[in-house]
Protein backbone atom coordinates (compact mmCIF):
# COMPACT_ATOMS: atom_id res chain seq x y z
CA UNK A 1 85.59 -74.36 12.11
CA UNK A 2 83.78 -75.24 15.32
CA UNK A 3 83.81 -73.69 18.78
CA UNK A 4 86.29 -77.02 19.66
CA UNK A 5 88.30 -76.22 16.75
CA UNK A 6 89.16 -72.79 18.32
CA UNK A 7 90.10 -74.44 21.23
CA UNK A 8 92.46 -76.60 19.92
CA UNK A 9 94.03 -74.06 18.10
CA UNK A 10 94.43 -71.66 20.62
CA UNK A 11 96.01 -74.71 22.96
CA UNK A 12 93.54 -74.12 26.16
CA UNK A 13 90.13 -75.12 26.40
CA UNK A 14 88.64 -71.40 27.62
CA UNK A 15 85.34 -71.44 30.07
CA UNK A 16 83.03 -71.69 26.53
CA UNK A 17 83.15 -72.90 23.12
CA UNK A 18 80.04 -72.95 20.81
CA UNK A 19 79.33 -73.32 17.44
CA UNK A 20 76.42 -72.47 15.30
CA UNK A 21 75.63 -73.48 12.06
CA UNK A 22 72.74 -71.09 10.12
CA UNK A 23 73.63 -71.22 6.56
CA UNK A 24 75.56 -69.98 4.95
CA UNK A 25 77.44 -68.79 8.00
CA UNK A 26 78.87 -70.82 10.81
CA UNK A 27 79.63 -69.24 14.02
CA UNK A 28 81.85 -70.47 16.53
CA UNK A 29 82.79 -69.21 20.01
CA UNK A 30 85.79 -69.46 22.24
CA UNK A 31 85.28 -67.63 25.36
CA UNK A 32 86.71 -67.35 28.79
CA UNK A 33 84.40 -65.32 30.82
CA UNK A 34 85.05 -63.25 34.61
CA UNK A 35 81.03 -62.32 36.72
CA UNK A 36 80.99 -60.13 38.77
CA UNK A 37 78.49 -58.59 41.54
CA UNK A 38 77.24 -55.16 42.30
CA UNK A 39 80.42 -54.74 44.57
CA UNK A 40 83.49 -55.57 41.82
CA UNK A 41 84.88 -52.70 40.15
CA UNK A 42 84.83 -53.81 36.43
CA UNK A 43 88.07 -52.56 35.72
CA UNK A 44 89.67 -55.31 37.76
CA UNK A 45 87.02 -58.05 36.33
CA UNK A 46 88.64 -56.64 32.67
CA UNK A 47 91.98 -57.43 34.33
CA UNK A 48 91.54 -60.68 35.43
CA UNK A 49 90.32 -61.45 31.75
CA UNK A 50 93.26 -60.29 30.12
CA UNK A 51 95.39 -61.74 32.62
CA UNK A 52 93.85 -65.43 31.83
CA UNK A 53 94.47 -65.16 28.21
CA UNK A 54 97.43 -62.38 27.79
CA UNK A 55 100.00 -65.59 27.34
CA UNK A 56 97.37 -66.89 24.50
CA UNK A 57 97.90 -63.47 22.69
CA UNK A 58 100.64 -65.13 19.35
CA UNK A 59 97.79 -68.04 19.67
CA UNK A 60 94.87 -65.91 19.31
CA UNK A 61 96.67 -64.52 16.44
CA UNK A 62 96.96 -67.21 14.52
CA UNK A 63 93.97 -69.34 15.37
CA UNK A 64 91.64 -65.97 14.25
CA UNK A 65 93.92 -65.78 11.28
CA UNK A 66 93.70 -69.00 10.28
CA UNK A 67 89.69 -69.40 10.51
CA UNK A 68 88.56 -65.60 9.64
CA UNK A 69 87.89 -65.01 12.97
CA UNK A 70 87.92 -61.97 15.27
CA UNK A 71 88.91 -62.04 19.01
CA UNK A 72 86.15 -59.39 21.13
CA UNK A 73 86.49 -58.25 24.56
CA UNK A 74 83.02 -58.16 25.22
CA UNK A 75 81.93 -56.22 28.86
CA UNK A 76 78.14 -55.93 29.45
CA UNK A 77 77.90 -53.97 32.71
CA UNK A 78 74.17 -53.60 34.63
CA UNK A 79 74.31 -50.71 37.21
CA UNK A 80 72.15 -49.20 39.17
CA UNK A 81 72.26 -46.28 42.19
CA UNK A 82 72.83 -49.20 44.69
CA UNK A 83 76.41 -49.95 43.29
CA UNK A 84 78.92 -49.89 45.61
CA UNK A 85 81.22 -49.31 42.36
CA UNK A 86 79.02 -47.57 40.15
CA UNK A 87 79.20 -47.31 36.49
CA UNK A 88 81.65 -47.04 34.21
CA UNK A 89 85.38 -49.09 34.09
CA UNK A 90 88.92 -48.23 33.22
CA UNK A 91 90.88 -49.73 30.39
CA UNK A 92 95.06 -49.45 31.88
CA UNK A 93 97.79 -49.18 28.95
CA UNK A 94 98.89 -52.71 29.20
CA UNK A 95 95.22 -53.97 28.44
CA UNK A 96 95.20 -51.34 25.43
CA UNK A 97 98.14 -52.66 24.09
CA UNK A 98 97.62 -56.67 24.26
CA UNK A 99 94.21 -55.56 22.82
CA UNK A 100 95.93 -53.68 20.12
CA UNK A 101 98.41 -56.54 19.89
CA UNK A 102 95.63 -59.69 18.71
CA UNK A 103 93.74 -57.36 16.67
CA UNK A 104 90.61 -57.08 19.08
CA UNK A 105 87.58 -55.84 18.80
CA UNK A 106 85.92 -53.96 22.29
CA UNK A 107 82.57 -54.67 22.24
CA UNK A 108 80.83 -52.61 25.48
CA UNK A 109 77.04 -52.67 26.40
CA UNK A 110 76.17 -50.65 29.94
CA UNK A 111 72.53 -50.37 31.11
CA UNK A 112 71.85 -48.06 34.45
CA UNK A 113 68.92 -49.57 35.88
C-alpha cells in the first residue's frame, strides 16, 4: 500500500502522503500536519489536529485495518526560556477518547533548548 493508497482509503487527501519502499518493508504515510510558533500553546495546535480528522475516525479504522497500519499523533515540541507558552501541552478528554477510539498511537518528542 502506498502513501496515495491511504488516501484514498481514508476518502481525503491529508497535507502528506509518502511511501517508502526498503525491502522487505514498505512504509507509507498519510499525514495532516498543524506548525506552530514560539507563541501557540500546543494544546490548541493538538486540537486543531484532531478537529481536521475527528470525522475520518470509522475511516482511519478501517483503512489501518485493512493495510496493517497504525494511526500516530505525533507532537515534536522545541522550547526554550523565550516561550511565551512554555513547555509542555494538555491532552482534553474528547482528544483521549477519539485517540482511544482509532486505536492511536501518541508519539511525543520535547527538546528545551
Amino acid at each position: 500500500m502506498t502513501g496515495e493508497d491511504l488516501a484514498a482509503a481514508i476518502g481525503n487527501e491529508g497535507d502528506h502522503t509518502s511511501t517508502r519502499s526498503d525491502a522487505p518493508i514498505t512504509e507509507a504515510k498519510w499525514a495532516v500536519r498543524e506548525v506552530g510558533s514560539e507563541a501557540d500553546d500546543l494544546s490548541s495546535l493538538v486540537e486543531q489536529v484532531i478537529s481536521r480528522v475527528r470525522d475520518l475516525g470509522p475511516r482511519l479504522v478501517q483503512a489501518c485495518h485493512a493495510s496493517d497500519a497504525t494511526v500516530m499523533l505525533r507532537i515534536i515540541q522545541y522550547a526554550s526560556a523565550d516561550d511565551a507558552v512554555g513547555a509542555g501541552f494538555a491532552l482534553e478528554a474528547r482528544v483521549i477518547s477519539f485517540l482511544a477510539s482509532v486505536n492511536a498511537v501518541l508519539d511525543v518528542d520535547q527538546y528545551v533548548m
